[in-house]
N, C-alpha and C. Protein backbone atom coordinates (compact mmCIF):
# COMPACT_ATOMS: atom_id res chain seq x y z
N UNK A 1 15.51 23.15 43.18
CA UNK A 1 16.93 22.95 42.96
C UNK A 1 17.23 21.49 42.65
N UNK A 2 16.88 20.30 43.13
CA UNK A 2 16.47 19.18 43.06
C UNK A 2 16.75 18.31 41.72
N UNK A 3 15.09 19.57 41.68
CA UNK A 3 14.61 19.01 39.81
C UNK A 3 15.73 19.38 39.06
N UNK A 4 16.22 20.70 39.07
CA UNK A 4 17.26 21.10 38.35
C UNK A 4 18.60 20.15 38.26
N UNK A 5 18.70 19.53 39.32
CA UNK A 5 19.87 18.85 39.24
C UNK A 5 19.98 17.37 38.96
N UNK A 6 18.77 17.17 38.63
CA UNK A 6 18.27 15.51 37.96
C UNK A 6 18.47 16.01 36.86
N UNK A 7 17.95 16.94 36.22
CA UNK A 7 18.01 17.31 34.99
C UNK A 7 18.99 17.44 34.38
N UNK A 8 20.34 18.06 35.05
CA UNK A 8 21.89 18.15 34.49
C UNK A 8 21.97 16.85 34.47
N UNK A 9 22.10 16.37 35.61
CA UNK A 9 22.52 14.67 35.85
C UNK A 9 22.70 13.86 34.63
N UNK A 10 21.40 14.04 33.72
CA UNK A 10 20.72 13.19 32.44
C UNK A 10 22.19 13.38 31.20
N UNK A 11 22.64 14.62 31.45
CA UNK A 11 23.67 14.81 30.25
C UNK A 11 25.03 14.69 30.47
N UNK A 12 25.36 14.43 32.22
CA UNK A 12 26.92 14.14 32.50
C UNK A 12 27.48 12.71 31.75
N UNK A 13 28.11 12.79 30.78
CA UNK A 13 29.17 11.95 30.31
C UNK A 13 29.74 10.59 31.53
N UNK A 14 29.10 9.73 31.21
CA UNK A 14 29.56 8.54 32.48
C UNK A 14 29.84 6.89 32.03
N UNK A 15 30.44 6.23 32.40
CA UNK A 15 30.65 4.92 32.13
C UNK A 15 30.02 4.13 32.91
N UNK A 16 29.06 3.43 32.96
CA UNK A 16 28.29 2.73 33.19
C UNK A 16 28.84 1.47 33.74
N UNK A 17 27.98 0.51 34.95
CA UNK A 17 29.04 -0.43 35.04
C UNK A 17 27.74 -1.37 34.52
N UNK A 18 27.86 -1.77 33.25
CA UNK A 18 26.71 -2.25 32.17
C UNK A 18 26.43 -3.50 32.82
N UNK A 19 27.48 -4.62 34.06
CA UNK A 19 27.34 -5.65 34.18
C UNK A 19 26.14 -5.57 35.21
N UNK A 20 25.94 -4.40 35.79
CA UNK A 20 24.86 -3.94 36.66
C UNK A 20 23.25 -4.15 36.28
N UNK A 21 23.66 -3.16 35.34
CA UNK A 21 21.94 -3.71 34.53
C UNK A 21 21.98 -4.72 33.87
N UNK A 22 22.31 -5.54 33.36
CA UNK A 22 22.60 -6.92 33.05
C UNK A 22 21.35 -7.46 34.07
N UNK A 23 22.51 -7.43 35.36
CA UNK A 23 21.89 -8.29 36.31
C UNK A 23 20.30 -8.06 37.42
N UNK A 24 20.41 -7.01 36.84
CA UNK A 24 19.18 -6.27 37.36
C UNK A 24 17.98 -6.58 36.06
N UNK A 25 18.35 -6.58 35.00
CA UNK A 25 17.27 -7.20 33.96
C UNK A 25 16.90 -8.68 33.89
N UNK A 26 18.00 -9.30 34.83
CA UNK A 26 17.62 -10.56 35.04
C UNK A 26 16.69 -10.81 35.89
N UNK A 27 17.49 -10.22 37.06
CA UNK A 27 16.21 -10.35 38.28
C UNK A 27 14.63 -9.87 38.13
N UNK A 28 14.61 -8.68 37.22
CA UNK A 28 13.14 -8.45 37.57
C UNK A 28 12.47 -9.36 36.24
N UNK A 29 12.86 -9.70 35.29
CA UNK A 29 12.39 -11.27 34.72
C UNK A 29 12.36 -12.31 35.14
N UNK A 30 13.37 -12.75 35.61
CA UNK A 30 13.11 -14.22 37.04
C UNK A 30 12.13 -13.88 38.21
N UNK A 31 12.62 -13.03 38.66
CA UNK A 31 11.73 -12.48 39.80
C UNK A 31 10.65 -12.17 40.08
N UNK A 32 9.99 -11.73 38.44
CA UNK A 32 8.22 -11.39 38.74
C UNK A 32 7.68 -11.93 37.46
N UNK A 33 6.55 -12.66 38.18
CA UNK A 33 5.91 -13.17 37.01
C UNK A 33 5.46 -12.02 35.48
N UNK A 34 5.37 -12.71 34.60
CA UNK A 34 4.67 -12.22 33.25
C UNK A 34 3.58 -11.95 33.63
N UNK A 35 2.60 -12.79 34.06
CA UNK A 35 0.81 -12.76 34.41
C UNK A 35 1.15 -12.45 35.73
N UNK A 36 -0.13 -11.36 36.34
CA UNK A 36 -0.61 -11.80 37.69
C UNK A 36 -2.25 -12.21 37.91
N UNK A 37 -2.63 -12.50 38.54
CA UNK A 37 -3.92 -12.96 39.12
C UNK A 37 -4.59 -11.64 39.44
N UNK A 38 -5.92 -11.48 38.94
CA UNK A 38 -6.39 -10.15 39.86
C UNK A 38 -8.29 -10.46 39.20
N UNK A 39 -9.14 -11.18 41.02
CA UNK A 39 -10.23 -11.79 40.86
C UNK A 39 -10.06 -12.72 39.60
N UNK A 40 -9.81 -13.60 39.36
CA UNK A 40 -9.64 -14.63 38.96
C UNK A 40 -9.45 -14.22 37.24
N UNK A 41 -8.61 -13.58 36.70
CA UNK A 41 -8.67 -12.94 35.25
C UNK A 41 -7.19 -12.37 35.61
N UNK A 42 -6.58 -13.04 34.54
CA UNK A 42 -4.90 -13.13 34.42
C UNK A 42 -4.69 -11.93 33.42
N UNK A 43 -3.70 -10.93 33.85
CA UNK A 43 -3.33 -9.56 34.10
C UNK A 43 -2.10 -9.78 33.77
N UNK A 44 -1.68 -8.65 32.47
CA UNK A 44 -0.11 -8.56 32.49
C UNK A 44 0.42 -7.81 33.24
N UNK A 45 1.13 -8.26 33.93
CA UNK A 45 2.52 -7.42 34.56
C UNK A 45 3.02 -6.37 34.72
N UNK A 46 2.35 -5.18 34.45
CA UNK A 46 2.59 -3.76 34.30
C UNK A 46 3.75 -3.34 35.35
N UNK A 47 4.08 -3.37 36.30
CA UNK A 47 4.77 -3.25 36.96
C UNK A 47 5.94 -3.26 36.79
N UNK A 48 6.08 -5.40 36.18
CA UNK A 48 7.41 -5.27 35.80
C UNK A 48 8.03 -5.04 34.55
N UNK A 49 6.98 -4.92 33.66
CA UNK A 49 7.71 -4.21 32.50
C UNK A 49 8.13 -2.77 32.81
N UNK A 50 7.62 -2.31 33.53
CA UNK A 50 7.68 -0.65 33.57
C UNK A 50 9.38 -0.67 34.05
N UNK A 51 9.35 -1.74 35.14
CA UNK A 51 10.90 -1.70 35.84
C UNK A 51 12.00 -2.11 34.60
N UNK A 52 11.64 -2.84 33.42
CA UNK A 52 12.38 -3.00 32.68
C UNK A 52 12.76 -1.85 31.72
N UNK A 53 11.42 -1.37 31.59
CA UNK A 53 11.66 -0.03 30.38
C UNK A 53 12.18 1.22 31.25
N UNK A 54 12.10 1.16 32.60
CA UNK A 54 12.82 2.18 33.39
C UNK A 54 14.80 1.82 32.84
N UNK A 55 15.18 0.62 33.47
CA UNK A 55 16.37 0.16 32.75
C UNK A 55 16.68 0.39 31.54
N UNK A 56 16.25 -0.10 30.49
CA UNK A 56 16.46 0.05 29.58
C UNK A 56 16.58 1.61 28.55
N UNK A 57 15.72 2.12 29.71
CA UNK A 57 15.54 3.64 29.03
C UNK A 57 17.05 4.58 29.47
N UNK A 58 17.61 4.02 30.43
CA UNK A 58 18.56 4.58 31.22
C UNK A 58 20.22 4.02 30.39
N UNK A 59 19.90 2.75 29.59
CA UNK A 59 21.04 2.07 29.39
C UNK A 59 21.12 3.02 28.07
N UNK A 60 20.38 3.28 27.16
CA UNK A 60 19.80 4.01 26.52
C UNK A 60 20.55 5.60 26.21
N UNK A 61 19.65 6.34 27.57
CA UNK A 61 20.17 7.36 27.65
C UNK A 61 21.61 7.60 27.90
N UNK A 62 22.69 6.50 28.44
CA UNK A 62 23.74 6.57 28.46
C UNK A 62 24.70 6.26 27.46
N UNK A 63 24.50 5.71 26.27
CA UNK A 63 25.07 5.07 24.73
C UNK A 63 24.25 6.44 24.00
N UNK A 64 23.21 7.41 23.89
CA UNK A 64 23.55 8.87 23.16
C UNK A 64 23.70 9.66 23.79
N UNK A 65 24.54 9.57 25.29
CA UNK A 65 25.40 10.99 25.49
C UNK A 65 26.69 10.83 25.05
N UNK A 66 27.18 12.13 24.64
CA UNK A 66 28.51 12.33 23.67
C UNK A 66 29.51 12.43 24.59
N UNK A 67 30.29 11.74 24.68
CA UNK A 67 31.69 11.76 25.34
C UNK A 67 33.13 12.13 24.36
N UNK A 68 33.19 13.43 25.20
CA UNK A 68 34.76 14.12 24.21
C UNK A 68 35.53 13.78 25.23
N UNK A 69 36.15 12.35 24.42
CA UNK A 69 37.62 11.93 24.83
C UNK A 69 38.69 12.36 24.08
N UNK A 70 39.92 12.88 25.05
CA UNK A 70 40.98 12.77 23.83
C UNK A 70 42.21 12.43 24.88
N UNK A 71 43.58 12.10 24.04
CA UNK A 71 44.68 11.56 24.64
C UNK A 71 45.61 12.38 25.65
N UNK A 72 45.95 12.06 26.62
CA UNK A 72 46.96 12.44 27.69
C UNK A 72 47.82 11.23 27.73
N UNK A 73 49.00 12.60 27.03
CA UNK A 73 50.26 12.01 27.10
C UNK A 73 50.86 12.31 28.55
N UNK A 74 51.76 11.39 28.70
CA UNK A 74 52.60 9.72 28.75
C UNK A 74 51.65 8.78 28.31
N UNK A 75 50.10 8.79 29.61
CA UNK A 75 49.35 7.98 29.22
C UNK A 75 49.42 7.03 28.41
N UNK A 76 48.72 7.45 27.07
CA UNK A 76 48.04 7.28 25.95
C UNK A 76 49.21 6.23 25.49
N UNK A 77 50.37 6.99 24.86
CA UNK A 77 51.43 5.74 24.87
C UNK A 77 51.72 5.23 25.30
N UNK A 78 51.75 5.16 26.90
CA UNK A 78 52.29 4.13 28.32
C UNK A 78 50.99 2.64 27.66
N UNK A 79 49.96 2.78 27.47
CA UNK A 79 49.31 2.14 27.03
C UNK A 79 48.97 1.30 25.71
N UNK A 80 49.33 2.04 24.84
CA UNK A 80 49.38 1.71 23.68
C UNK A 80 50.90 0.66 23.41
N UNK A 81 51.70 1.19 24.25
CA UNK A 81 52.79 0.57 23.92
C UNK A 81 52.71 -0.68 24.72
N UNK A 82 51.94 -1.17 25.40
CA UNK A 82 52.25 -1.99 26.60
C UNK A 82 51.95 -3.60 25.60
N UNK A 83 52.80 -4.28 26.26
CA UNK A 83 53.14 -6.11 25.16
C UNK A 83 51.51 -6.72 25.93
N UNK A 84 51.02 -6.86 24.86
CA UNK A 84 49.34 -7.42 25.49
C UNK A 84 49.76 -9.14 25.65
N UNK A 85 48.86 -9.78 26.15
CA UNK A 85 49.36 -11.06 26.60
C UNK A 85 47.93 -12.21 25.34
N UNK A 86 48.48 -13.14 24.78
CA UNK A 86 47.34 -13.87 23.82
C UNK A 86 46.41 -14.50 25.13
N UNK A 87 45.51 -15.26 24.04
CA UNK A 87 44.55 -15.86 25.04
C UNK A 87 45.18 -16.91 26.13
N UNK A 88 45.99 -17.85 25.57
CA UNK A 88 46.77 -18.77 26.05
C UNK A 88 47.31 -18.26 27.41
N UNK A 89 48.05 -17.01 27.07
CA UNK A 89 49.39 -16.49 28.38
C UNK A 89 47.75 -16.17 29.18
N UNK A 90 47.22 -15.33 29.24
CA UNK A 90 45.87 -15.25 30.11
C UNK A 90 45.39 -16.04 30.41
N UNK A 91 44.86 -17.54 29.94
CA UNK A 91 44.32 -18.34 30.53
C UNK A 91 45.31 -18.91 31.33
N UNK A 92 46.44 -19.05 31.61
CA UNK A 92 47.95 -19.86 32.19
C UNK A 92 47.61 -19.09 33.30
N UNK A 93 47.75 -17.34 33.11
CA UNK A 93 48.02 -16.55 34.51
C UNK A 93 46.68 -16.82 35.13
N UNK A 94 45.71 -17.14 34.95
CA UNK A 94 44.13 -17.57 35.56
C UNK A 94 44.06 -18.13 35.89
N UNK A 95 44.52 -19.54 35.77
CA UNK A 95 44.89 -20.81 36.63
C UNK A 95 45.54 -20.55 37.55
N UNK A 96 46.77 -20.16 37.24
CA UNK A 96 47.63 -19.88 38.17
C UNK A 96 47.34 -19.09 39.45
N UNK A 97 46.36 -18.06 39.27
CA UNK A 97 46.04 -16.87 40.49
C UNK A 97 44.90 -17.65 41.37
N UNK A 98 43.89 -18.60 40.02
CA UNK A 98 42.90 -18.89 40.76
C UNK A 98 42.32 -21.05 40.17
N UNK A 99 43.32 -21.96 40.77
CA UNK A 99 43.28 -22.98 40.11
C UNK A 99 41.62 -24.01 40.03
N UNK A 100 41.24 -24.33 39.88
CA UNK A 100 39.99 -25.13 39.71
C UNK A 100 40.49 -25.89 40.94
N UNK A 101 38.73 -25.89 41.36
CA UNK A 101 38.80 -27.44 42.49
C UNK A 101 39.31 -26.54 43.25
N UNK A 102 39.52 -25.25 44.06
CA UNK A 102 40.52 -25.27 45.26
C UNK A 102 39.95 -24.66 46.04
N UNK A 103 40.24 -25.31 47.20
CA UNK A 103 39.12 -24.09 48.38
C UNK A 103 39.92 -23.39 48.91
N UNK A 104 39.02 -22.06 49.28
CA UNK A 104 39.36 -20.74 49.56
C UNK A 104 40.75 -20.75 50.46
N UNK A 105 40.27 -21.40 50.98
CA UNK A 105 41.87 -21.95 52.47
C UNK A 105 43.06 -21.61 51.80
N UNK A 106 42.82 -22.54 51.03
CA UNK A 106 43.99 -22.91 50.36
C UNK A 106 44.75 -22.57 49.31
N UNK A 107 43.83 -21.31 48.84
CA UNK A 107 44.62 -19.99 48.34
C UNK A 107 44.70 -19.09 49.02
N UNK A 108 44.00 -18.72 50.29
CA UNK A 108 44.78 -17.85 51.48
C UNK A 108 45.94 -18.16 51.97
N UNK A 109 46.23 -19.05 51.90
CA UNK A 109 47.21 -20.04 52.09
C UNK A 109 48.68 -19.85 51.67
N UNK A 110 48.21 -19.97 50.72
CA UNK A 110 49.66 -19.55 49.62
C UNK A 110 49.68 -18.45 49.15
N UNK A 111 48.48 -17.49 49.35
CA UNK A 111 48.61 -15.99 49.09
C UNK A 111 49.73 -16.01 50.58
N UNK A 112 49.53 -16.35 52.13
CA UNK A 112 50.52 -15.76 52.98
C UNK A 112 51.86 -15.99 52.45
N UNK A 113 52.12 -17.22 52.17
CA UNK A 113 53.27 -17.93 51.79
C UNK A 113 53.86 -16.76 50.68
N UNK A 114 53.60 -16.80 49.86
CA UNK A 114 54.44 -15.66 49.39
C UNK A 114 54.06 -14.19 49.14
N UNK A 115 53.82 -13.88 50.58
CA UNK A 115 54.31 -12.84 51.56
C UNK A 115 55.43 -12.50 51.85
């Protein structure tokens, strides 16, 4: 039953949180050498490529499964219609929520304050 249900698994339609494997393809490249040592005769890495092509095979399998999206209204227009903000107004509200130089205090701080 198990197997069977790894097997559906492979074709459920899902969004990925891509910043995940990102960071997981980093680590096992920082993290394990290219060569290892084995009796004095330098050995590629089998291991950690395998952990990479495991990733990669997965990032993979998730960009050709077919996802049938379509629109739900209000939604779709609640969204579409909404006034997007330029780079400028976004970088202003970014400062503003979170200013350079400031320690944590001291935006807990004024998060109570306007409470």
């Amino acid at each position: 039953a198990i197997k069977k249900m790894k097997g559906e698994e492979k074709n459920i339609p899902c969004l990925p949180y891509f910043t995940l494997s990102l960071a997981d393809l980093t680590f096992m490249d920082e993290g394990n050498p290219d060569l290892i040592e084995v009796e004095d005769t330098k050995l590629i890495n089998l291991p950690k490529h395998q952990l990479v092509y495991r990733t990669l095979k997965q990032i993979k399998q998730f960009q050709s499964t077919k996802y049938d999206l379509y629109a739900r209204e209000p939604l779709h227009t609640f969204l579409y219609q909404m006034p997007g903000l330029d780079e400028k107004e976004l970088y202003s509200l970014s400062l503003e929520r979170e200013p350079r130089q400031v320690l944590l205090r001291e935006l807990e701080a004024k998060d109570k304050r306007e409470m």
